[in-house]
N, C-alpha and C. Protein backbone atom coordinates (compact mmCIF):
# COMPACT_ATOMS: atom_id res chain seq x y z
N UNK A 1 23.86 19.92 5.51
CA UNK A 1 22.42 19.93 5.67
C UNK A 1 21.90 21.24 5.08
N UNK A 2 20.83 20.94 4.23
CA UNK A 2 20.08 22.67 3.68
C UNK A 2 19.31 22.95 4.72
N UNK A 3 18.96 24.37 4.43
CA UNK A 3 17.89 24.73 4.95
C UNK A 3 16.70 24.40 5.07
N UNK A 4 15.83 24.09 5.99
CA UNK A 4 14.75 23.04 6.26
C UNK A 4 14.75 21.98 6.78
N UNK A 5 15.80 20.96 6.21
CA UNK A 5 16.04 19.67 6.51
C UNK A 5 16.00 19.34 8.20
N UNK A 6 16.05 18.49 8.53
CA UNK A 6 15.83 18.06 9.87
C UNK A 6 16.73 17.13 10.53
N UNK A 7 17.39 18.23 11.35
CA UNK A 7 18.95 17.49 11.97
C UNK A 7 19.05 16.51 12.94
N UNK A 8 18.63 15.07 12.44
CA UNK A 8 18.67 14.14 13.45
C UNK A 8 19.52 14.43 14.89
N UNK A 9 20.71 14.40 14.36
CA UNK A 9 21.39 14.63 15.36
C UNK A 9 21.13 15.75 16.52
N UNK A 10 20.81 16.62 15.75
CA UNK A 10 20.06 17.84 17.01
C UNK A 10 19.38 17.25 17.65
N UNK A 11 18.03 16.44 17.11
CA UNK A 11 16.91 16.32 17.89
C UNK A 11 17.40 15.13 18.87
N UNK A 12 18.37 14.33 18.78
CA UNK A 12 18.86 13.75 20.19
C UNK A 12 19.74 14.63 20.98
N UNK A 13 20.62 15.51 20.65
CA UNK A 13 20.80 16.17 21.33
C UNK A 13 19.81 17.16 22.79
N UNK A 14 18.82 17.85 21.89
CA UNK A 14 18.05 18.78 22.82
C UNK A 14 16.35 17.72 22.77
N UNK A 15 16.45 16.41 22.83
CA UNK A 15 15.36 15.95 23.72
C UNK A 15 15.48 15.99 25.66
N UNK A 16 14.43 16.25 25.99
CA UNK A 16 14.40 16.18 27.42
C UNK A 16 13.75 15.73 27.84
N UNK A 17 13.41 15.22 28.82
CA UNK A 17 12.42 14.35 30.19
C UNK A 17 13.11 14.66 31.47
N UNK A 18 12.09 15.40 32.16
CA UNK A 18 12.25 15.79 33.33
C UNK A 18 10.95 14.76 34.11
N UNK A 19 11.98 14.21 35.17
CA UNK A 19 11.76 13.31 35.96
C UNK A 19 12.29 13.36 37.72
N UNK A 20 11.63 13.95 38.56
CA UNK A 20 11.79 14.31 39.43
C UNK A 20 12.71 13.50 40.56
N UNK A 21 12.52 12.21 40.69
CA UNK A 21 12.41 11.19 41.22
C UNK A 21 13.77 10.21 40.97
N UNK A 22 14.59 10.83 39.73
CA UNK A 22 15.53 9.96 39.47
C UNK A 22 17.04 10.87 39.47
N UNK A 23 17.60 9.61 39.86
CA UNK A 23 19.22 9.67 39.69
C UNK A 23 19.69 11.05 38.06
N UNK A 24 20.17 11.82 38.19
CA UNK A 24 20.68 12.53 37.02
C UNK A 24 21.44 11.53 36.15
N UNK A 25 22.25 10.30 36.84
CA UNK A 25 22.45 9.18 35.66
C UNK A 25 20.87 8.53 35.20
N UNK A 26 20.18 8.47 35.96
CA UNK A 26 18.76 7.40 35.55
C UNK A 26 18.48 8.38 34.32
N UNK A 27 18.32 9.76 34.70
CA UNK A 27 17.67 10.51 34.08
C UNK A 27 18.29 10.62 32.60
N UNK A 28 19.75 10.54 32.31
CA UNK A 28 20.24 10.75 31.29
C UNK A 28 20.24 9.15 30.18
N UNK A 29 20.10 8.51 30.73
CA UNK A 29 19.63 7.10 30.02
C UNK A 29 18.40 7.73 29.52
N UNK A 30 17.46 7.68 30.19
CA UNK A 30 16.08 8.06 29.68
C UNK A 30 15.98 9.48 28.52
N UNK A 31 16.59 10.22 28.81
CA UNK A 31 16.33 10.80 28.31
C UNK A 31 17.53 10.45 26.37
N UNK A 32 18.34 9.71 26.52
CA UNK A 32 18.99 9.18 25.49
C UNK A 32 17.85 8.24 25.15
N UNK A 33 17.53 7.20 25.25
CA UNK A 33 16.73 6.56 25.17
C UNK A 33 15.45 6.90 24.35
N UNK A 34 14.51 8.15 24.95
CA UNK A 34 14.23 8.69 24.76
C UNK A 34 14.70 9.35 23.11
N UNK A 35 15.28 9.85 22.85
CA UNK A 35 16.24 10.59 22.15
C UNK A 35 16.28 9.68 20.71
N UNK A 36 17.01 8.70 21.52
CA UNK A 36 17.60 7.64 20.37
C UNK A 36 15.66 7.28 19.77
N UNK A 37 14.74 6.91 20.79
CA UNK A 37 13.45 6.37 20.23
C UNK A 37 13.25 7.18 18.81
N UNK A 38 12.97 8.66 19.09
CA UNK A 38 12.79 9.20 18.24
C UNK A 38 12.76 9.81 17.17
N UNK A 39 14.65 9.69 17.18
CA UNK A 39 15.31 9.80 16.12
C UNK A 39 15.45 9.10 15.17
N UNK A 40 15.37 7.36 15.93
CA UNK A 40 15.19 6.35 15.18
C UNK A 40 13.65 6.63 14.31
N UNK A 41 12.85 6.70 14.95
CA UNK A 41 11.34 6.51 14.74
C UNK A 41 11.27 7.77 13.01
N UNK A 42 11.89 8.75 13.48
CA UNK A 42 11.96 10.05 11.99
C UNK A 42 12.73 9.52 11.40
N UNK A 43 13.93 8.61 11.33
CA UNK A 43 14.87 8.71 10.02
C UNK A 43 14.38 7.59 9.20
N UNK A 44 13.63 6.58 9.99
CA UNK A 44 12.96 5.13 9.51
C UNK A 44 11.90 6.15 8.77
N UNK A 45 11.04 6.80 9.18
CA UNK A 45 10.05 7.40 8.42
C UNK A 45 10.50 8.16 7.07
N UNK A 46 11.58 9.03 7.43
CA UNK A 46 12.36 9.78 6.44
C UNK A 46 12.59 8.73 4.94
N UNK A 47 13.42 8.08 5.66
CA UNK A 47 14.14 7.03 4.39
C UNK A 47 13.42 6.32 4.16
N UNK A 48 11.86 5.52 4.58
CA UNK A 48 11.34 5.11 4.02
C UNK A 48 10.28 5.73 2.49
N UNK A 49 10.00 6.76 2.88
CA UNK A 49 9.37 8.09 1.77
C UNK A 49 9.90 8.38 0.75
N UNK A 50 11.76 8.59 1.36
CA UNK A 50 12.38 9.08 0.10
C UNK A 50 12.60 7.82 -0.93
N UNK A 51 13.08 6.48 0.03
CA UNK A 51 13.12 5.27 -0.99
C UNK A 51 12.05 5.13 -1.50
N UNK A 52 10.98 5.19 -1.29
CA UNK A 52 9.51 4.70 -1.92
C UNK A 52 9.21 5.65 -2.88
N UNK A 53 9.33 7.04 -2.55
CA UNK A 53 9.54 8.13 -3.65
C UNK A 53 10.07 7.56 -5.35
N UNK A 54 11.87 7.19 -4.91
CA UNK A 54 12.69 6.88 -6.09
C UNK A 54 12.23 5.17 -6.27
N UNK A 55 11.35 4.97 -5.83
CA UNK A 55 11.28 3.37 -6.48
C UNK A 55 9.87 3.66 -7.20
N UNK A 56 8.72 4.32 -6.84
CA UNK A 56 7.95 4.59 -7.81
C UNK A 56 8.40 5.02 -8.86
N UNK A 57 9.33 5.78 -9.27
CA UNK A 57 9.82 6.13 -10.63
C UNK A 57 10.48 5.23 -11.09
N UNK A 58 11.13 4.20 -10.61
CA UNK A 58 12.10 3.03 -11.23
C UNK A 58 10.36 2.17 -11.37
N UNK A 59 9.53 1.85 -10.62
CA UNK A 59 8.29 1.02 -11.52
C UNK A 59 7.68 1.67 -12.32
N UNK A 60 7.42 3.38 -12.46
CA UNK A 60 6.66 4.01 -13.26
C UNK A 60 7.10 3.29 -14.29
N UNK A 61 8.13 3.18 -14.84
CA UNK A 61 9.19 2.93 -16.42
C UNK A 61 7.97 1.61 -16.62
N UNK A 62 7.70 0.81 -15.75
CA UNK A 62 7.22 -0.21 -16.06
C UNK A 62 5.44 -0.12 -16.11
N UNK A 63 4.67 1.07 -15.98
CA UNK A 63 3.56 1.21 -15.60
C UNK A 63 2.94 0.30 -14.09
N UNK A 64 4.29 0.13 -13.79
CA UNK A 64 3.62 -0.21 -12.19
C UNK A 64 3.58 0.67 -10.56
N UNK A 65 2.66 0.22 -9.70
CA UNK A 65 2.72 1.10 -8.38
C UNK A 65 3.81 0.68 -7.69
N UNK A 66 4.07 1.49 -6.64
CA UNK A 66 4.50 0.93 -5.53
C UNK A 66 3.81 -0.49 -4.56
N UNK A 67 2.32 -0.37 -4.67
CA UNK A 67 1.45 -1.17 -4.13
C UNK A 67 1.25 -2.66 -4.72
N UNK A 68 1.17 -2.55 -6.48
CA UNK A 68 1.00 -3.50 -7.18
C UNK A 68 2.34 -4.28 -6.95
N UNK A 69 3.50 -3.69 -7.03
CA UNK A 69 4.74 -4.27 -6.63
C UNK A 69 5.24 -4.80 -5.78
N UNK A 70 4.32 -4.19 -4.15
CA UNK A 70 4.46 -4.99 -3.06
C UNK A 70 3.03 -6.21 -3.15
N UNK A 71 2.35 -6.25 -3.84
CA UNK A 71 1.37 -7.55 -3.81
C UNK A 71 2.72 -8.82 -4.53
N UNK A 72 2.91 -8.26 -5.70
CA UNK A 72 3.80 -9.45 -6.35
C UNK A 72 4.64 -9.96 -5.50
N UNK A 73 5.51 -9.18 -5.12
CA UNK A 73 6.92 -9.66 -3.98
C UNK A 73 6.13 -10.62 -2.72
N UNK A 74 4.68 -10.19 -2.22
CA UNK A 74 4.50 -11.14 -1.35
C UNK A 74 4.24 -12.28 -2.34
N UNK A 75 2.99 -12.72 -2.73
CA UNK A 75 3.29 -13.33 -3.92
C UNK A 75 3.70 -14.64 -4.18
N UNK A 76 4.71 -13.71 -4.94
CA UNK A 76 5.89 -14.39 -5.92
C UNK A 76 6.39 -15.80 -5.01
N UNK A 77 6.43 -15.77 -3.67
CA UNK A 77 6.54 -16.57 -3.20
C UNK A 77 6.26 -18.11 -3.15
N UNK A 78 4.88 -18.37 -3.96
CA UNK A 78 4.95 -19.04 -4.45
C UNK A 78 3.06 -19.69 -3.00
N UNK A 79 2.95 -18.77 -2.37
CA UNK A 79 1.91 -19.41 -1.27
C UNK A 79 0.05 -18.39 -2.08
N UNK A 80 -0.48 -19.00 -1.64
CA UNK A 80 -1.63 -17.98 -1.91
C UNK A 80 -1.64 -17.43 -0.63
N UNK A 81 -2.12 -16.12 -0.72
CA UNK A 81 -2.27 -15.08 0.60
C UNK A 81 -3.73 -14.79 0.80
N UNK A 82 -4.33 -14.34 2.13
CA UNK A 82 -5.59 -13.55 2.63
C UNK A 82 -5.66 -12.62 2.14
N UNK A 83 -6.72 -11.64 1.16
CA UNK A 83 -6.56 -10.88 1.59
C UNK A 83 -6.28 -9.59 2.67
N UNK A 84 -6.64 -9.72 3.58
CA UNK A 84 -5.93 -9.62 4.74
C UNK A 84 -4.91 -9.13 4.86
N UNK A 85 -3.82 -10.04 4.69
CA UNK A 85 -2.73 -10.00 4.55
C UNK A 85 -1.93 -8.96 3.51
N UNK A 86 -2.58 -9.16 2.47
CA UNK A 86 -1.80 -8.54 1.24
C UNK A 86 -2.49 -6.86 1.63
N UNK A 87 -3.29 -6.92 2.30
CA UNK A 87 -3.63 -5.23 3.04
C UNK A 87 -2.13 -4.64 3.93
N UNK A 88 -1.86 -5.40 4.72
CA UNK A 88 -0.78 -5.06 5.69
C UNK A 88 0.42 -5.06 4.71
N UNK A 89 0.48 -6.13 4.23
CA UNK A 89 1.45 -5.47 3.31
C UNK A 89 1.90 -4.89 2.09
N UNK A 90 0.90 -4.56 1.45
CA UNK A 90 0.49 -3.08 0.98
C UNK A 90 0.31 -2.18 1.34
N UNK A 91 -0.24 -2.08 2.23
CA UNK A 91 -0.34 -0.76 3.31
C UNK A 91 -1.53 0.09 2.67
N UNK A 92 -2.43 -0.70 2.14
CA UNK A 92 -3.53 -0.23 1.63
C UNK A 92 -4.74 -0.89 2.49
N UNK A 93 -5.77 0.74 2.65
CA UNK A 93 -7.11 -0.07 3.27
C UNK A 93 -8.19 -0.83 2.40
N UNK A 94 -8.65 -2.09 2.79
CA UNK A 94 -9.57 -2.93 2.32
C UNK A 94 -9.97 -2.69 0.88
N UNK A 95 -10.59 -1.56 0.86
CA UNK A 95 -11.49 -1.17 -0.45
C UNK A 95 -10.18 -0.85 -1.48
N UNK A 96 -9.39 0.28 -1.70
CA UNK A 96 -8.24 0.14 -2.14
C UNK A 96 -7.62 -1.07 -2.84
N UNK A 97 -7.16 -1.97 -1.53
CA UNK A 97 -6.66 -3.53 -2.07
C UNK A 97 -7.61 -4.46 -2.92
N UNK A 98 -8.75 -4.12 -3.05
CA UNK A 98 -9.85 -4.72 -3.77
C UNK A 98 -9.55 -4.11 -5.13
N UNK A 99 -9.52 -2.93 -5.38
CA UNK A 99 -9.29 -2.15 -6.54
C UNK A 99 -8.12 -2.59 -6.88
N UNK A 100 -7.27 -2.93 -6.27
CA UNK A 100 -5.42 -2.89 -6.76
C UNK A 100 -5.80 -4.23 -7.19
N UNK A 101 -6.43 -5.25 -6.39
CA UNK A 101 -6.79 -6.66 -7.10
C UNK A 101 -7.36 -7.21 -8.33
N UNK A 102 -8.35 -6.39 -8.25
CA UNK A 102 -8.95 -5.63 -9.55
C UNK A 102 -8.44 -6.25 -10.72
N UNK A 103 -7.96 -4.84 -10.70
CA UNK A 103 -6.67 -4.26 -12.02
C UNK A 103 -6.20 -5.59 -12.14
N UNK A 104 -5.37 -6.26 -10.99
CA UNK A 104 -4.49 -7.23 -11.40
C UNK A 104 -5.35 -8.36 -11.87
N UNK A 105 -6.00 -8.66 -11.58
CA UNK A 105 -7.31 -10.26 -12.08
C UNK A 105 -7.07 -9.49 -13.26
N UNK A 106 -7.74 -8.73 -13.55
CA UNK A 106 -8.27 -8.09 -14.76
C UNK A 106 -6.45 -8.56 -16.22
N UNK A 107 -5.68 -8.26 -15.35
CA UNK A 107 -4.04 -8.46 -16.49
C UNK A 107 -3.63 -9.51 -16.10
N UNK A 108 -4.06 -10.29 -15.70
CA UNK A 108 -4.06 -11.81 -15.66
C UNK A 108 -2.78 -12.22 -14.58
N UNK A 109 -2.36 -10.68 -13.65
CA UNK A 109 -1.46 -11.13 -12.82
C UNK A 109 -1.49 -12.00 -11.82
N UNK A 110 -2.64 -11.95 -11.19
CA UNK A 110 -3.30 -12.99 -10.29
C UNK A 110 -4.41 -13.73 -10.46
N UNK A 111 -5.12 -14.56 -9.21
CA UNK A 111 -5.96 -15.26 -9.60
C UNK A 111 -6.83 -15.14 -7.99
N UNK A 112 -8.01 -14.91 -8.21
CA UNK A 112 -8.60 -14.46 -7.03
C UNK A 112 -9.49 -15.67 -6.76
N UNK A 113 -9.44 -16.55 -5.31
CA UNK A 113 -10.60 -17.54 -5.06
C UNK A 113 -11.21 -17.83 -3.72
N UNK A 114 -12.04 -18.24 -3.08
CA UNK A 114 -12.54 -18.46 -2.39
C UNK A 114 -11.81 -19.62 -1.58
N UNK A 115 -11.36 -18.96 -0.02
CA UNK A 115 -10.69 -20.30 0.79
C UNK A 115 -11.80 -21.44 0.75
N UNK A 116 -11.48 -22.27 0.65
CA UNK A 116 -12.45 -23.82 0.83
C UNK A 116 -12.46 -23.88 2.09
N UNK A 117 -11.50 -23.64 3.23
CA UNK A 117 -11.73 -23.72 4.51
C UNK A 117 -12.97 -22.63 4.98
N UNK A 118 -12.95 -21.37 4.48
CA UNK A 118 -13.29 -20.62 5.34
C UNK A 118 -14.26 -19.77 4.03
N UNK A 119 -15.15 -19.87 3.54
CA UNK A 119 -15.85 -19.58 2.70
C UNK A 119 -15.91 -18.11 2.82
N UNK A 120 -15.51 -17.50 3.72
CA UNK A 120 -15.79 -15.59 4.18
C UNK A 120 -14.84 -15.60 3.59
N UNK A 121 -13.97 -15.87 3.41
CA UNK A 121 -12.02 -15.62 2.65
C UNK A 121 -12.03 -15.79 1.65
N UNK A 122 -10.74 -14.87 0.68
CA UNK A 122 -10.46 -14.72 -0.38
C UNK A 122 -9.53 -15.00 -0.53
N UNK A 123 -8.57 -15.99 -1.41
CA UNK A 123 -7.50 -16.39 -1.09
C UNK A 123 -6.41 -15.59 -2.64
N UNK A 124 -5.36 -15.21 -2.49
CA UNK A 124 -5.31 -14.59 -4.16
C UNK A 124 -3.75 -15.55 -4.37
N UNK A 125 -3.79 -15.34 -5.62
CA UNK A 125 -2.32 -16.47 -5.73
C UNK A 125 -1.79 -15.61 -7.06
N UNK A 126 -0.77 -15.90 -7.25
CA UNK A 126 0.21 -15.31 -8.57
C UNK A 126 0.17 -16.19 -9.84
N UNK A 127 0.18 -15.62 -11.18
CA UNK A 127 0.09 -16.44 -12.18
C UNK A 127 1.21 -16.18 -12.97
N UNK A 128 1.47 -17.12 -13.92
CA UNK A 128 2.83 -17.41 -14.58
C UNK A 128 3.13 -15.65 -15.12
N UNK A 129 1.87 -15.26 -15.41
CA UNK A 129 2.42 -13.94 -15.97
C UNK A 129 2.90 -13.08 -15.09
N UNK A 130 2.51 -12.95 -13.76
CA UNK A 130 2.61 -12.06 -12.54
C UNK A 130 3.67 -12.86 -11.84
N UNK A 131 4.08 -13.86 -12.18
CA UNK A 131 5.36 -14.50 -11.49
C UNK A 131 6.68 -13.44 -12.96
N UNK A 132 6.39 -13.43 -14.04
CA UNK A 132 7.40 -13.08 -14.93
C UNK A 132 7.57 -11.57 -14.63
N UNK A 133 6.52 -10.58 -14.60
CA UNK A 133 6.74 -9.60 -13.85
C UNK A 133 7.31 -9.18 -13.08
N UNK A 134 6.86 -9.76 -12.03
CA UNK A 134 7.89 -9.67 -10.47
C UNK A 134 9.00 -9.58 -11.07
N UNK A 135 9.29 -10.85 -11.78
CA UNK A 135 11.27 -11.38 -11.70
C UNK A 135 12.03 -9.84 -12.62
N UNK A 136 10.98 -9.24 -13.41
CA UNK A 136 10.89 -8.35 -14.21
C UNK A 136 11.67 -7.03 -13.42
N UNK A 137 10.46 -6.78 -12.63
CA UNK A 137 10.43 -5.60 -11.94
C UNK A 137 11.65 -5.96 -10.45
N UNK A 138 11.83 -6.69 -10.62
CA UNK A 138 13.07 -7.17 -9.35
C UNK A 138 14.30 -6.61 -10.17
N UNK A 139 14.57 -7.49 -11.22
CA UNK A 139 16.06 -6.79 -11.98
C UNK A 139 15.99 -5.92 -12.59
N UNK A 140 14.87 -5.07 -12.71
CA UNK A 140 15.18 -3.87 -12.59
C UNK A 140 15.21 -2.73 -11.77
N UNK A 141 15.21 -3.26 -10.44
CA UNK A 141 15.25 -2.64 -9.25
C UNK A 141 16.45 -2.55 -8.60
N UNK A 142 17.64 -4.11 -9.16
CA UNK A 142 18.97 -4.58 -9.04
C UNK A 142 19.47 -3.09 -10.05
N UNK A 143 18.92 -3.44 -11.11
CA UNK A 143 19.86 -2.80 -11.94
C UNK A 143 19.96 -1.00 -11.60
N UNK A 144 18.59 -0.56 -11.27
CA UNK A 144 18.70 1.03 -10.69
C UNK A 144 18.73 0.97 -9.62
N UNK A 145 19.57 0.33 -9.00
CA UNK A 145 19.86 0.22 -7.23
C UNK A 145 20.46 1.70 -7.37
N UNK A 146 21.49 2.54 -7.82
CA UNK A 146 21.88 3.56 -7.65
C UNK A 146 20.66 4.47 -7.72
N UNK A 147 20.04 4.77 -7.98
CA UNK A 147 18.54 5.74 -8.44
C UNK A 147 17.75 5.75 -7.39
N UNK A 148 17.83 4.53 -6.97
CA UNK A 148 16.75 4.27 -5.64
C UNK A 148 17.94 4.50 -4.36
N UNK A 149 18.87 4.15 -4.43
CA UNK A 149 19.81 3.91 -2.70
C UNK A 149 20.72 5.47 -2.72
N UNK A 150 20.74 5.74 -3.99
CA UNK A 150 21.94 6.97 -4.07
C UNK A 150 23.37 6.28 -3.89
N UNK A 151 24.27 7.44 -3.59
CA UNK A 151 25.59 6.44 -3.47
C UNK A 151 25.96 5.80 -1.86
N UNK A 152 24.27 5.45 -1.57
CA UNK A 152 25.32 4.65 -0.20
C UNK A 152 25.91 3.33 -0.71
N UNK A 153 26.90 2.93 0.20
CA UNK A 153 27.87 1.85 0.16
C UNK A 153 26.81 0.48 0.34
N UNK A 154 27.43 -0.18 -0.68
CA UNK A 154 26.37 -1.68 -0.96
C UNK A 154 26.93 -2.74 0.54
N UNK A 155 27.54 -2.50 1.35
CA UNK A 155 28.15 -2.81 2.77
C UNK A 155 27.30 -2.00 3.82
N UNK A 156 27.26 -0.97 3.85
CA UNK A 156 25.94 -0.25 4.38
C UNK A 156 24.45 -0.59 4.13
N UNK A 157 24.24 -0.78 3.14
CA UNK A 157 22.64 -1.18 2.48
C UNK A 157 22.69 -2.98 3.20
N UNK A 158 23.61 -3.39 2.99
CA UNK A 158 23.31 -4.86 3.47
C UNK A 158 23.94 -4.60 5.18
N UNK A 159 24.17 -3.62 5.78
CA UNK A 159 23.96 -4.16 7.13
C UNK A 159 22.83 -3.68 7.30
N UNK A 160 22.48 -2.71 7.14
CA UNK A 160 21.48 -2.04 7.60
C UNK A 160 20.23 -3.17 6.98
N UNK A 161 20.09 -4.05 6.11
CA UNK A 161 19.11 -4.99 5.90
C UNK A 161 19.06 -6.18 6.97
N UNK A 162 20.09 -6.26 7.34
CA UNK A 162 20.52 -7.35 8.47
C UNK A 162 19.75 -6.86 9.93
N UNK A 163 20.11 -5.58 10.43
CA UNK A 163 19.62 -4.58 11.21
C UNK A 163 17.96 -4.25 11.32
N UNK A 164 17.37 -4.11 10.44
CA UNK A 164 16.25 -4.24 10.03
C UNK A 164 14.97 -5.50 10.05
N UNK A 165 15.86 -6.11 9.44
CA UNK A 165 15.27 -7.30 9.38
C UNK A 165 15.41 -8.26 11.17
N UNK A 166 16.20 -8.07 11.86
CA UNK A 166 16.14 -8.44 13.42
C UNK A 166 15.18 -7.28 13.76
N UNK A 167 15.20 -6.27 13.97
CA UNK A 167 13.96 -5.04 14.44
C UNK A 167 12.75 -5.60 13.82
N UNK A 168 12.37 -6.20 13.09
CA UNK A 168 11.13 -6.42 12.40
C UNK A 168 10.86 -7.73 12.99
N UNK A 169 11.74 -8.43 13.64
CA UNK A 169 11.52 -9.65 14.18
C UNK A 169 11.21 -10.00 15.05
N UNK A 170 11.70 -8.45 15.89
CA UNK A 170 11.62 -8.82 17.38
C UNK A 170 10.33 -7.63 17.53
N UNK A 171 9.91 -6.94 16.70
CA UNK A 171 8.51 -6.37 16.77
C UNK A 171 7.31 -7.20 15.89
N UNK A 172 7.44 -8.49 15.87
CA UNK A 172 6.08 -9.41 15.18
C UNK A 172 5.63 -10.03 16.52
């Protein structure tokens, strides 16, 4: 670890909760617990920054965002989305995702329309060109998997997707 960096492991170590009322076993759950919350909570934050960091430079090559890249991947799927939706997962506010939509109407990546159910709604869908993209910007995301993951173990990267993907499931 350099200097600066931030020693997970410490910070479960010297978390505390003082709790008057409980068993010194109650107390040491909690305070692991505790511990583990937060350690989890910084390294998810950590590694999400640094991956998003090295994957903007693997889309720069392509003149794309991080943002424009997560609209396609929802997408690509093949459903039209809310806007709404493509906010949360972009992680962009309203006005923003309008602009990122923009751009994309504008390069013929998508196609922006009015729900027929619900006339207040915008419904956006992917077009043959923004479907070729995606598949674009996907293998080449396969192919600089080292650039973006570093040398963790491709057995590590897929549990930890397995791992992830149940945490995300059981927090919807």
């Amino acid at each position: 670890m350099t200097r600066g960096e931030v020693g997970y492991a410490d910070l479960a170590l010297n978390a505390h909760v003082t709790l008057c009322h409980m068993t010194l076993a109650e107390s040491q759950t909690i305070v692991t617990r505790e511990a583990t919350g937060a350690a989890l909570v910084l390294l998810l934050s950590d590694a999400e920054r640094r991956i998003t960091r090295r994957l903007a430079l693997v889309l720069a090559h392509h003149d794309c965002t991080v943002e424009r890249w997560r609209a396609l991947a929802l997408l690509s799927g093949g459903d039209r989305h809310r806007m709404s939706e493509l906010a949360e997962f972009t992680q962009l506010p309203p006005a923003s995702l309008t602009r990122l939509i923009d751009g994309m109407v504008a390069d013929n990546l998508v196609h922006r329309k009015t729900d027929p159910r619900d006339r207040r709604r915008v419904l956006v869908h992917i077009t043959r060109r923004g479907l070729a993209l995606q598949r674009r910007l996907s293998e080449q995301i396969v192919a600089e998997s080292d650039a973006i993951f570093g040398d963790v173990d491709e057995h590590q990267v897929a549990g930890l997707l397995k791992s992830l993907a149940a945490l995300i499931d059981r927090l919807r």
